[in-house]
Protein backbone atom coordinates (compact mmCIF):
# COMPACT_ATOMS: atom_id res chain seq x y z
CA UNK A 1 -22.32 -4.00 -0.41
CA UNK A 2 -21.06 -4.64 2.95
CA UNK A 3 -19.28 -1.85 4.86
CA UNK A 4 -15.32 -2.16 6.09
CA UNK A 5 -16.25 -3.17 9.03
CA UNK A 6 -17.96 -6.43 8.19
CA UNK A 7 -16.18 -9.36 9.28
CA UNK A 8 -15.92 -10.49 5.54
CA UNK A 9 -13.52 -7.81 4.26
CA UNK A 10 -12.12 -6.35 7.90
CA UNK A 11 -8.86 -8.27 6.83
CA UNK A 12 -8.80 -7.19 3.17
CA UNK A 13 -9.94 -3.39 3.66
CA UNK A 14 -6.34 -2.24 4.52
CA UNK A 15 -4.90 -4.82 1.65
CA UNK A 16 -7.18 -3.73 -0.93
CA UNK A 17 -6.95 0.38 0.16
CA UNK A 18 -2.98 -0.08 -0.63
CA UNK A 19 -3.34 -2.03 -3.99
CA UNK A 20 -6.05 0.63 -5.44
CA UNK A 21 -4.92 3.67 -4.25
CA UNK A 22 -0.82 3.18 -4.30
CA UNK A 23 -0.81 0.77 -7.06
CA UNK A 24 0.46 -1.72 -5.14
CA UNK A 25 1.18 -5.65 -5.92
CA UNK A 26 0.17 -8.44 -3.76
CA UNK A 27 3.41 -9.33 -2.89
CA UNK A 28 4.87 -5.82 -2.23
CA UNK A 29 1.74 -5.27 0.10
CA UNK A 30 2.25 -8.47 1.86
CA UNK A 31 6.13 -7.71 2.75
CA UNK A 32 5.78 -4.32 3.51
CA UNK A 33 6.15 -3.02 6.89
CA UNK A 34 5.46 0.68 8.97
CA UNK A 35 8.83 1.94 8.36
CA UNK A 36 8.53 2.32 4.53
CA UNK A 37 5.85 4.93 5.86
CA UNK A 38 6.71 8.18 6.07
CA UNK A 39 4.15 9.87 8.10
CA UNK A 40 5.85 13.40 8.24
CA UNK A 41 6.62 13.71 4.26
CA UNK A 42 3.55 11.56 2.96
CA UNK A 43 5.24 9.21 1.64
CA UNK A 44 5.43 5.08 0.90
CA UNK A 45 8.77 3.87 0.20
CA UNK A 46 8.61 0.48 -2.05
CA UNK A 47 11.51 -1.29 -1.90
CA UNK A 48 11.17 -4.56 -4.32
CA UNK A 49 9.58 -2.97 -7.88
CA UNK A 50 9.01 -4.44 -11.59
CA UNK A 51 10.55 -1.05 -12.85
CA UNK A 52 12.58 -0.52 -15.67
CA UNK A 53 15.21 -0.24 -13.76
CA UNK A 54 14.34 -3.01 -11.17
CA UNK A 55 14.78 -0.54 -8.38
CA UNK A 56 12.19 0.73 -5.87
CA UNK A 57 9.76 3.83 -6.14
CA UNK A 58 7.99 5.80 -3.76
CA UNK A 59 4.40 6.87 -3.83
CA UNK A 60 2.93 10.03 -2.39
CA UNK A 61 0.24 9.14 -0.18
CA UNK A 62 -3.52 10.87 -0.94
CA UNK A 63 -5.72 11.46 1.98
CA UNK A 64 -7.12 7.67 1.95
CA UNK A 65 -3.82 6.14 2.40
């Protein structure tokens, strides 16, 4: 398997790194933006969510996000 840095997945790495380890969807991935990242607290704010409650979560980063 090619590594990150391969021209073929170089653009889906960072995409990919969100979905698996944050549980992301496409489309919150696609609209999401540096300042739902909390560097200091380590922390992802997600704003648009399919939860119960059709409100936003927030996901504790691990060391790979």
């Amino acid at each position: 398997m090619p590594d990150a840095s391969s021209g073929a997945l170089r653009g889906l790495y960072p995409a990919l790194t969100r979905a698996f380890n944050a549980g992301m969807r496409d489309a919150q991935i696609k609209i999401s933006t540096w300042g739902q990242l909390n560097f200091t607290k380590k922390y992802l704010t997600v704003e648009s969510s399919k939860t119960e409650v059709g409100e936003g979560r927030t996901i504790t980063c691990n060391l790979t996000l």
